[in-house]
PDB file of N, CA and C in Angstrom:
ATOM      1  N   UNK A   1     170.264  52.592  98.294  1.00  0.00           N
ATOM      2  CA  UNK A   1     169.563  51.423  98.785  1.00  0.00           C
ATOM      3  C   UNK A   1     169.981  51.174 100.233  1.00  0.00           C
ATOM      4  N   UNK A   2     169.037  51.158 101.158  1.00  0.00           N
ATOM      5  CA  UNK A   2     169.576  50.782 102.286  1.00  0.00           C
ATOM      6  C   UNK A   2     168.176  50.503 103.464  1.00  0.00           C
ATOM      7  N   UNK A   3     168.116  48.941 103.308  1.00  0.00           N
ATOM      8  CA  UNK A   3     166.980  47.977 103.721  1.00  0.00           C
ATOM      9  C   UNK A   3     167.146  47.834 105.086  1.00  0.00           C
ATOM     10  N   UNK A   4     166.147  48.098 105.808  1.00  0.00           N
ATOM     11  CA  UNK A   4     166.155  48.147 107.412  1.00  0.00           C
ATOM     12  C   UNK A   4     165.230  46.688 107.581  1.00  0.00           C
ATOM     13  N   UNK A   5     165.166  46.061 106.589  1.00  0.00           N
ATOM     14  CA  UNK A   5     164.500  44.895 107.158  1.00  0.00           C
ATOM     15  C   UNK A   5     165.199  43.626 106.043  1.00  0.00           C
ATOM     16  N   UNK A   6     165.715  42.530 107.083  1.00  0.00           N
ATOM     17  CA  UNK A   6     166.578  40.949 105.971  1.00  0.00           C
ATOM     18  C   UNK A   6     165.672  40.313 105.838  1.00  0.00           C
ATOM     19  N   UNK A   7     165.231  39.744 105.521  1.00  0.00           N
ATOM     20  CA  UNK A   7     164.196  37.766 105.777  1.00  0.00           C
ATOM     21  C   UNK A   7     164.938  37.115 105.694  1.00  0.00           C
ATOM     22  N   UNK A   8     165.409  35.813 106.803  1.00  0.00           N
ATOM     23  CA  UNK A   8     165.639  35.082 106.845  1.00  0.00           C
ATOM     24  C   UNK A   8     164.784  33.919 106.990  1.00  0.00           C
ATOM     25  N   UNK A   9     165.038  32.961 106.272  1.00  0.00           N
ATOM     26  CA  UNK A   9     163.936  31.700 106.033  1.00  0.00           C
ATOM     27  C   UNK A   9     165.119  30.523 106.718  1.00  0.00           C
ATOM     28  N   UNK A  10     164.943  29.464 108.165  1.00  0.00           N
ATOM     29  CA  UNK A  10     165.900  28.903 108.837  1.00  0.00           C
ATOM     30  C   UNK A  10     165.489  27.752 108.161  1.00  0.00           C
ATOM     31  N   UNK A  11     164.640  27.413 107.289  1.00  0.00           N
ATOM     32  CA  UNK A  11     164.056  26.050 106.952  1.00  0.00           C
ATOM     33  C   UNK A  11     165.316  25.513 106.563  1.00  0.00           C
ATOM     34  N   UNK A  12     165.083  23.540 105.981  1.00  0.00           N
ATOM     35  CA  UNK A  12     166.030  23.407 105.359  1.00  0.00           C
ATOM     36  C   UNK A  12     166.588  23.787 104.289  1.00  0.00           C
ATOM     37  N   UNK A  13     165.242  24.225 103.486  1.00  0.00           N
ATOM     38  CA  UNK A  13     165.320  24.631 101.848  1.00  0.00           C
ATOM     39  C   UNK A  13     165.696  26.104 101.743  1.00  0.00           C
ATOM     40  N   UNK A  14     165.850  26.706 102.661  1.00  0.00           N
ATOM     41  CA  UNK A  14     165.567  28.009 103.016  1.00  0.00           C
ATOM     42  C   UNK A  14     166.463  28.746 102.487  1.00  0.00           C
ATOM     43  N   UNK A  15     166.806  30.306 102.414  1.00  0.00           N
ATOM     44  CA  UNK A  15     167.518  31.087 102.021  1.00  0.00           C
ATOM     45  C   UNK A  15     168.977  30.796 103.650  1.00  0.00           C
ATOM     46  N   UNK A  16     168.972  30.539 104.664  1.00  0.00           N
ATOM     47  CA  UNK A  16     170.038  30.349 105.661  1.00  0.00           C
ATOM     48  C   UNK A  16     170.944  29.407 104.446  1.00  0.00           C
ATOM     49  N   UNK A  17     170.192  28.031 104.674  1.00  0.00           N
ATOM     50  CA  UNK A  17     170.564  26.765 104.150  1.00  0.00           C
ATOM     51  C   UNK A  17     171.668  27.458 102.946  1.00  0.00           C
ATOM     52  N   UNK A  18     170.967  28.081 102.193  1.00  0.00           N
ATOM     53  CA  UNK A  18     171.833  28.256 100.814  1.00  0.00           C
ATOM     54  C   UNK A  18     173.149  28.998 101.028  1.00  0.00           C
ATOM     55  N   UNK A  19     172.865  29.847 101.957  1.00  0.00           N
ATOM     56  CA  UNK A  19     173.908  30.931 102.357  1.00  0.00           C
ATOM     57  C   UNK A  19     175.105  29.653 102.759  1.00  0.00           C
ATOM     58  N   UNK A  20     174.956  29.356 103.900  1.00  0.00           N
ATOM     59  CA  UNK A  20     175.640  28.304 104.664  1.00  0.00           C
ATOM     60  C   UNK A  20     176.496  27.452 103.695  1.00  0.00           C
ATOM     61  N   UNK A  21     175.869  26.991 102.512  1.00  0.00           N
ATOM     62  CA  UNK A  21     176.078  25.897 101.670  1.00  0.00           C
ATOM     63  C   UNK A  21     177.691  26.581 100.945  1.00  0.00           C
ATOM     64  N   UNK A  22     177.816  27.803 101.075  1.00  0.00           N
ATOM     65  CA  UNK A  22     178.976  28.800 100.263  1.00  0.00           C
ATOM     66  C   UNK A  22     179.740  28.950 101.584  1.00  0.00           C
ATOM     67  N   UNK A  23     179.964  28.391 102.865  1.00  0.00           N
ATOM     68  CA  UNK A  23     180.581  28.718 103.878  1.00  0.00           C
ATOM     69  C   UNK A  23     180.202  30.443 104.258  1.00  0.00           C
ATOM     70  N   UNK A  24     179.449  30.957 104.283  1.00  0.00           N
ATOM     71  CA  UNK A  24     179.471  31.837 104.798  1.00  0.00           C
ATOM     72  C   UNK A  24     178.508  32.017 105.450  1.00  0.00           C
ATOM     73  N   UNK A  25     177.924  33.066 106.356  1.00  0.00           N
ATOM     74  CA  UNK A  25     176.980  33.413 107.722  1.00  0.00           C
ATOM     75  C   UNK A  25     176.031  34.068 107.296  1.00  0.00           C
ATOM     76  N   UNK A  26     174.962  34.230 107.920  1.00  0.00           N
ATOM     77  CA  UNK A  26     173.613  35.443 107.689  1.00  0.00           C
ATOM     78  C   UNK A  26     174.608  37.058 107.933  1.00  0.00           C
ATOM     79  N   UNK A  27     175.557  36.544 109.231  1.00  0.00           N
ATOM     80  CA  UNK A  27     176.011  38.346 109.343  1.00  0.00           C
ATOM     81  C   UNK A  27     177.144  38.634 108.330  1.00  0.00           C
ATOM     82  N   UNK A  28     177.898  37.718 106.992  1.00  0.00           N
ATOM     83  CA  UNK A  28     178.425  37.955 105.965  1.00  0.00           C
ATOM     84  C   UNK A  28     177.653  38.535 105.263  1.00  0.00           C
ATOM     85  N   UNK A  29     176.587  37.844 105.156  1.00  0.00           N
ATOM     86  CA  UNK A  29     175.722  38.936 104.006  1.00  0.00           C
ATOM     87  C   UNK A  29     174.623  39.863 104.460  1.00  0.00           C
ATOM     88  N   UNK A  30     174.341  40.009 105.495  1.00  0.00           N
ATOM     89  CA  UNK A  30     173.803  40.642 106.298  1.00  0.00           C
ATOM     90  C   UNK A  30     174.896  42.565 105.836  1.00  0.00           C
ATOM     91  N   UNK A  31     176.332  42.313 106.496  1.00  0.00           N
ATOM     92  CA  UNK A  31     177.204  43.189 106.306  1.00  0.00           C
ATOM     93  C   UNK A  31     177.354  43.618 104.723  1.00  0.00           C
ATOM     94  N   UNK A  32     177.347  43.040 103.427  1.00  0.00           N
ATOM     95  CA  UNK A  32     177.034  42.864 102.691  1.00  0.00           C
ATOM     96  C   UNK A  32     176.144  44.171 101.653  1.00  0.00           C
ATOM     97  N   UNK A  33     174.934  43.260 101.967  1.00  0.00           N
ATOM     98  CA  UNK A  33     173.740  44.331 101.609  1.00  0.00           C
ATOM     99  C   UNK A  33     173.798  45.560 102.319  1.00  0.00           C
ATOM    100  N   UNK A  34     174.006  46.151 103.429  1.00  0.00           N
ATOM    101  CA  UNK A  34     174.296  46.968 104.105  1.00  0.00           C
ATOM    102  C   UNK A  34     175.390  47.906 103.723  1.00  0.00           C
ATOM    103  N   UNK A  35     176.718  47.246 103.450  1.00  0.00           N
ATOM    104  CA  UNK A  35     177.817  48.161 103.010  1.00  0.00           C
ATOM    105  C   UNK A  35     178.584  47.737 101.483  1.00  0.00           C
ATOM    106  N   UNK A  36     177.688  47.381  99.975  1.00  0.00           N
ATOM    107  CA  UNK A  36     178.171  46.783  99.353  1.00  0.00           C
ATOM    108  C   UNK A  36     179.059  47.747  98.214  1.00  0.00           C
ATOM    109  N   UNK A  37     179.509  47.272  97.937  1.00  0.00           N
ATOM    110  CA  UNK A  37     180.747  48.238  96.827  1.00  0.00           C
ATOM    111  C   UNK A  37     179.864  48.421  95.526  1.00  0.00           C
ATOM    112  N   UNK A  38     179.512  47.373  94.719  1.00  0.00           N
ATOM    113  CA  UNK A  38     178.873  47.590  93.442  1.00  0.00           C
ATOM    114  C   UNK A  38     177.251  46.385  93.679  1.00  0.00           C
ATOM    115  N   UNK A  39     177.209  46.542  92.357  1.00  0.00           N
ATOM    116  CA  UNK A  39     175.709  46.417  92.609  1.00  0.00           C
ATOM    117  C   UNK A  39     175.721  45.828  90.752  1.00  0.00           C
ATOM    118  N   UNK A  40     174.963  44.532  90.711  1.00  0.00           N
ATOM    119  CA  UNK A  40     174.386  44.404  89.087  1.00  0.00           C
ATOM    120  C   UNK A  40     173.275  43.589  89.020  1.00  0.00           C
ATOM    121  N   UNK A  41     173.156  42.426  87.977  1.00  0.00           N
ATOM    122  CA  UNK A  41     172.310  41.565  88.200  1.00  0.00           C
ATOM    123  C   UNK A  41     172.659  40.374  87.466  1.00  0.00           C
ATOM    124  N   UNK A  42     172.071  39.154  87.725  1.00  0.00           N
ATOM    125  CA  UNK A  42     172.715  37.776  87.947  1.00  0.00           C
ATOM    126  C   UNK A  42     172.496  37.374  86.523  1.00  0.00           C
ATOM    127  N   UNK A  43     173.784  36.996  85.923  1.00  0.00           N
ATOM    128  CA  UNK A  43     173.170  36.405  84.449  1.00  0.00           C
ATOM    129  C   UNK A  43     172.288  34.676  84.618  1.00  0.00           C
ATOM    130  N   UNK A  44     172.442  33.955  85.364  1.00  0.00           N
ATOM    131  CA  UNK A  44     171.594  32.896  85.444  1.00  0.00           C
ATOM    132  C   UNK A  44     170.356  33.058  86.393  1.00  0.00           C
ATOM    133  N   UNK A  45     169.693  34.006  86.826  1.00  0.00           N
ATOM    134  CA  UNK A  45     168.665  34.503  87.410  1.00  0.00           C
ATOM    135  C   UNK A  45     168.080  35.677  87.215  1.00  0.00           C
ATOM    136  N   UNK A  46     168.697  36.263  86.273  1.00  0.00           N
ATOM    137  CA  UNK A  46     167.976  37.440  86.382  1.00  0.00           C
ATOM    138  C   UNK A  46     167.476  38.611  87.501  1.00  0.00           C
ATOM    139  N   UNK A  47     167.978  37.877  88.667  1.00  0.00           N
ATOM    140  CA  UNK A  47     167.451  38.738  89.974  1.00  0.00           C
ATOM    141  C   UNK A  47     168.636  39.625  89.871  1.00  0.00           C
ATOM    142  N   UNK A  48     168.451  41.004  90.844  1.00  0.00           N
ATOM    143  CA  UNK A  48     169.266  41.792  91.308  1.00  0.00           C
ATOM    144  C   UNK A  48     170.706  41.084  92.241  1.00  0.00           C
ATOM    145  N   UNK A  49     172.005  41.708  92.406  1.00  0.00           N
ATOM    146  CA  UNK A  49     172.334  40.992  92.901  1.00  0.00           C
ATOM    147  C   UNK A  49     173.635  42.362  93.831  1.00  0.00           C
ATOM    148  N   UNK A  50     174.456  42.219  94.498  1.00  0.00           N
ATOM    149  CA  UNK A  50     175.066  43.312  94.868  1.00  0.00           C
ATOM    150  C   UNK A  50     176.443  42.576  95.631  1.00  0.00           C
ATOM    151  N   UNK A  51     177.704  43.298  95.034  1.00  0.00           N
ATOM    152  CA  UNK A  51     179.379  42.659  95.707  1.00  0.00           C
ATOM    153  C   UNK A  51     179.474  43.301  96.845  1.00  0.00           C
ATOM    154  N   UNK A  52     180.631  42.686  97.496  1.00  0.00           N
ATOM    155  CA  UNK A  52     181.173  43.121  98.533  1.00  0.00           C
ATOM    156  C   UNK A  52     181.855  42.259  99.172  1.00  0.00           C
ATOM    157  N   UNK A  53     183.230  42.921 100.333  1.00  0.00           N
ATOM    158  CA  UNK A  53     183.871  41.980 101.022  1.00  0.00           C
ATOM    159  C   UNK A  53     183.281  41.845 102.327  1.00  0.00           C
ATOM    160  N   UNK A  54     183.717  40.586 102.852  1.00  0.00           N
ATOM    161  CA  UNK A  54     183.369  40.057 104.304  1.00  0.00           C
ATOM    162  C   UNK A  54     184.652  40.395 104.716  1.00  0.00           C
ATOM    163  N   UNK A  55     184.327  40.131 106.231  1.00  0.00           N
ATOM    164  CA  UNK A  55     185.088  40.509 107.341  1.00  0.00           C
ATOM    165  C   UNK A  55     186.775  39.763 106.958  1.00  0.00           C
ATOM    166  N   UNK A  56     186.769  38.658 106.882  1.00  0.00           N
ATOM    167  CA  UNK A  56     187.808  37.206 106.331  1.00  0.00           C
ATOM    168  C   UNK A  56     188.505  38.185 104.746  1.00  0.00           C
ATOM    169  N   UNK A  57     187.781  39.109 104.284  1.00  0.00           N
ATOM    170  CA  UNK A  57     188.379  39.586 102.713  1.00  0.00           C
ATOM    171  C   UNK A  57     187.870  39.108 102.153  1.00  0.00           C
ATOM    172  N   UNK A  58     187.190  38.086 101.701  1.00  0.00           N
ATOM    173  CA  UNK A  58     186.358  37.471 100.605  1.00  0.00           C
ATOM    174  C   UNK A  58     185.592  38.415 100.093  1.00  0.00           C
ATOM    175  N   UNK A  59     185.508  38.787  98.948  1.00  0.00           N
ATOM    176  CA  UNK A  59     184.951  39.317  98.149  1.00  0.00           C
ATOM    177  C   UNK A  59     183.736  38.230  97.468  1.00  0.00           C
ATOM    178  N   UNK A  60     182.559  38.381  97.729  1.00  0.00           N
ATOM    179  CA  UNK A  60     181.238  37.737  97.674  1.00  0.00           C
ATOM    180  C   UNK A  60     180.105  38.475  96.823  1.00  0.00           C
ATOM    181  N   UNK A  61     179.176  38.020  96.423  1.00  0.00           N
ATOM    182  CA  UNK A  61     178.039  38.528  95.472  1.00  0.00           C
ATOM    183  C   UNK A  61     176.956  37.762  96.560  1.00  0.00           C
ATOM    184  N   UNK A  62     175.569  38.605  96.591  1.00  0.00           N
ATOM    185  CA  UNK A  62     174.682  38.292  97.112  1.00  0.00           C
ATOM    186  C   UNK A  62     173.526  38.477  95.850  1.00  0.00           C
ATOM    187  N   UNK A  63     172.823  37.175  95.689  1.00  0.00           N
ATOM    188  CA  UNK A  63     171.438  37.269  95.001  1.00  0.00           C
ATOM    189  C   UNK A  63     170.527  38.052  95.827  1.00  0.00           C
ATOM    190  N   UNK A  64     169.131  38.357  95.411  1.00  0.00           N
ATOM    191  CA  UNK A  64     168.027  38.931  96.376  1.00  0.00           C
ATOM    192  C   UNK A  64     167.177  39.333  95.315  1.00  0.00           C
ATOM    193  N   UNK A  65     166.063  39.148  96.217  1.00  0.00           N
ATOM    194  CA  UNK A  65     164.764  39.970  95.945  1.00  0.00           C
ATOM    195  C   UNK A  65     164.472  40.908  96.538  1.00  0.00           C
ATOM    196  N   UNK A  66     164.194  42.179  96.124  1.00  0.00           N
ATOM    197  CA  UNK A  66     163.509  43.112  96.877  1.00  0.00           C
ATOM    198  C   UNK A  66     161.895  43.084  97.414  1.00  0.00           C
ATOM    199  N   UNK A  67     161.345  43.081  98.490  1.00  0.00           N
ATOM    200  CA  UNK A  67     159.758  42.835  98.754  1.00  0.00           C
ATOM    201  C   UNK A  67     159.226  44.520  98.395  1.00  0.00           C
ATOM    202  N   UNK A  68     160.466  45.386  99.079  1.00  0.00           N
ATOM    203  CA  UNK A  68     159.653  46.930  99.179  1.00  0.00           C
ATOM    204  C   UNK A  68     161.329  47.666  99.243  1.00  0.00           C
ATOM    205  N   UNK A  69     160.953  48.992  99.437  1.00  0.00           N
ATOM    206  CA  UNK A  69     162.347  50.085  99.689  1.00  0.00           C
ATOM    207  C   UNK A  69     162.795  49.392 100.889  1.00  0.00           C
ATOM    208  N   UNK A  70     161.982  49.218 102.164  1.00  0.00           N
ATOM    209  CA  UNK A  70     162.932  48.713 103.058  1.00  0.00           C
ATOM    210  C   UNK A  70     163.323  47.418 103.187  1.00  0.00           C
ATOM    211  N   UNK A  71     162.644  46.185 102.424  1.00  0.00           N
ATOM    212  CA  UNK A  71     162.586  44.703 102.905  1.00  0.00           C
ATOM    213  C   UNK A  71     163.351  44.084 101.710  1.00  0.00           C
ATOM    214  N   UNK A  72     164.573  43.371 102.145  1.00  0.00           N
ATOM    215  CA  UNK A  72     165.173  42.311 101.130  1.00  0.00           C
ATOM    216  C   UNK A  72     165.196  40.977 101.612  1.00  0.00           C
ATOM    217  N   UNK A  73     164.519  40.548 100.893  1.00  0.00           N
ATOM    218  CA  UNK A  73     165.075  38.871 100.816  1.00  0.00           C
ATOM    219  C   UNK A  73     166.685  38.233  99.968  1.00  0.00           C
ATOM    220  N   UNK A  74     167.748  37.602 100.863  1.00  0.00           N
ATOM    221  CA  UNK A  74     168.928  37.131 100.208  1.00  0.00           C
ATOM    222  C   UNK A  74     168.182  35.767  99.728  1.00  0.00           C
ATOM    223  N   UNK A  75     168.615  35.366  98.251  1.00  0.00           N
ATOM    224  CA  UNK A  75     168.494  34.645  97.738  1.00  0.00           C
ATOM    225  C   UNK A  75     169.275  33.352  98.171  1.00  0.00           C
ATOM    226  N   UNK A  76     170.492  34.102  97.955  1.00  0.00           N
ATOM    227  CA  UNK A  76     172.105  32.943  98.009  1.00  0.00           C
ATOM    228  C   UNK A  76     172.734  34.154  98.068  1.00  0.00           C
ATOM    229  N   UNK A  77     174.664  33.294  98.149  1.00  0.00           N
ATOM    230  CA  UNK A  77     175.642  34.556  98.426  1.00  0.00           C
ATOM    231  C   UNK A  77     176.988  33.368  98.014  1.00  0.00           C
ATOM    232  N   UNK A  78     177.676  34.201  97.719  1.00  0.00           N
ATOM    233  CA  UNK A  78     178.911  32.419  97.416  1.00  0.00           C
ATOM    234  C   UNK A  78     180.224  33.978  97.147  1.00  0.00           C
ATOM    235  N   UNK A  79     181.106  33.262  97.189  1.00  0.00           N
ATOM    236  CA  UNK A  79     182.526  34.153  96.522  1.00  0.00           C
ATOM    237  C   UNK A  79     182.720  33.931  95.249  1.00  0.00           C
ATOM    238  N   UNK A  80     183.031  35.256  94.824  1.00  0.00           N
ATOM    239  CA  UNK A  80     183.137  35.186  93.422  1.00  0.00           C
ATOM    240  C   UNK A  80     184.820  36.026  93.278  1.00  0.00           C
ATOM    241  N   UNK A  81     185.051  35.960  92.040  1.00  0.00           N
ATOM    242  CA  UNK A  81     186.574  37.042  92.151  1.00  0.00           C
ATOM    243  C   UNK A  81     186.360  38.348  92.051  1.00  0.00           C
ATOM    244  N   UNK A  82     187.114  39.165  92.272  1.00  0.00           N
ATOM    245  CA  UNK A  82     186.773  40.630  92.488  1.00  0.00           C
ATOM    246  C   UNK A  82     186.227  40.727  90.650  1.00  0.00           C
ATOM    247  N   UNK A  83     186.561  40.370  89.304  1.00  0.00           N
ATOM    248  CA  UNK A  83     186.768  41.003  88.563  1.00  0.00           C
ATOM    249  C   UNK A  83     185.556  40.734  87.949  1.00  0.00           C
ATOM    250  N   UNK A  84     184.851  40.142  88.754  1.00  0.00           N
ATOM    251  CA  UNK A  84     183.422  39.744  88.016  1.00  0.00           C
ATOM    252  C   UNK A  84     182.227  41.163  88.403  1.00  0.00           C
ATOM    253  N   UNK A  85     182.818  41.528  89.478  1.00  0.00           N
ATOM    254  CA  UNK A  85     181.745  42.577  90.556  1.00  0.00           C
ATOM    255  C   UNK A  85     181.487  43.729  88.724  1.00  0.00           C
ATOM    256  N   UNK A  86     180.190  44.607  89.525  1.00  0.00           N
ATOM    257  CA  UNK A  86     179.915  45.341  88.476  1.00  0.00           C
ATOM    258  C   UNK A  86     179.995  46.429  89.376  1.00  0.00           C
ATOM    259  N   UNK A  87     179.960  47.736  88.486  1.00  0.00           N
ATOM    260  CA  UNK A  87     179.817  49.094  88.869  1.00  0.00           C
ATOM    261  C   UNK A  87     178.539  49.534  89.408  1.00  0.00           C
ATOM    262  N   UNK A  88     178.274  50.471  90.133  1.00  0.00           N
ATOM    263  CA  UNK A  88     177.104  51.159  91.072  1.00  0.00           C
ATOM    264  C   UNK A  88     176.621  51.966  89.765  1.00  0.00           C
TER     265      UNK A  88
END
């Protein structure tokens, strides 16, 4: 997997907003989807979802939708503990 295109939505309701709301940045999860360790899917959403650490060490989960092979939309992103992450 490796998406050459993010969506970011800056609204208030928006996918930024949500990111932000977990203290973290568009380029946390930006880095993220790009270089993530494992990969599963969200038991309260059902969407796809994929781990990885940020720059700080936080080990984080990113929700998303896929639009196509190259285009993801981040849902949300928050820290979770390493022992939750799933396998590739």
């Amino acid at each position: 997997m490796s998406w050459t295109q993010i969506i970011w939505d800056p609204t208030p309701d928006g996918n930024v907003a949500h990111v932000e709301e977990h203290d973290l940045t568009t380029d946390d999860v930006d880095h993220v989807l790009q270089n993530f360790e494992s990969r599963g899917t969200s038991k309260s959403s059902g969407r796809p979802c994929v781990y990885g650490h940020v720059s700080d060490g936080r080990h984080i989960v990113v929700i998303y939708e896929e639009v196509d092979d190259d285009t993801v939309i981040p849902v949300t992103a928050y820290e979770v503990p390493e022992r939750r992450r799933k396998r590739k």
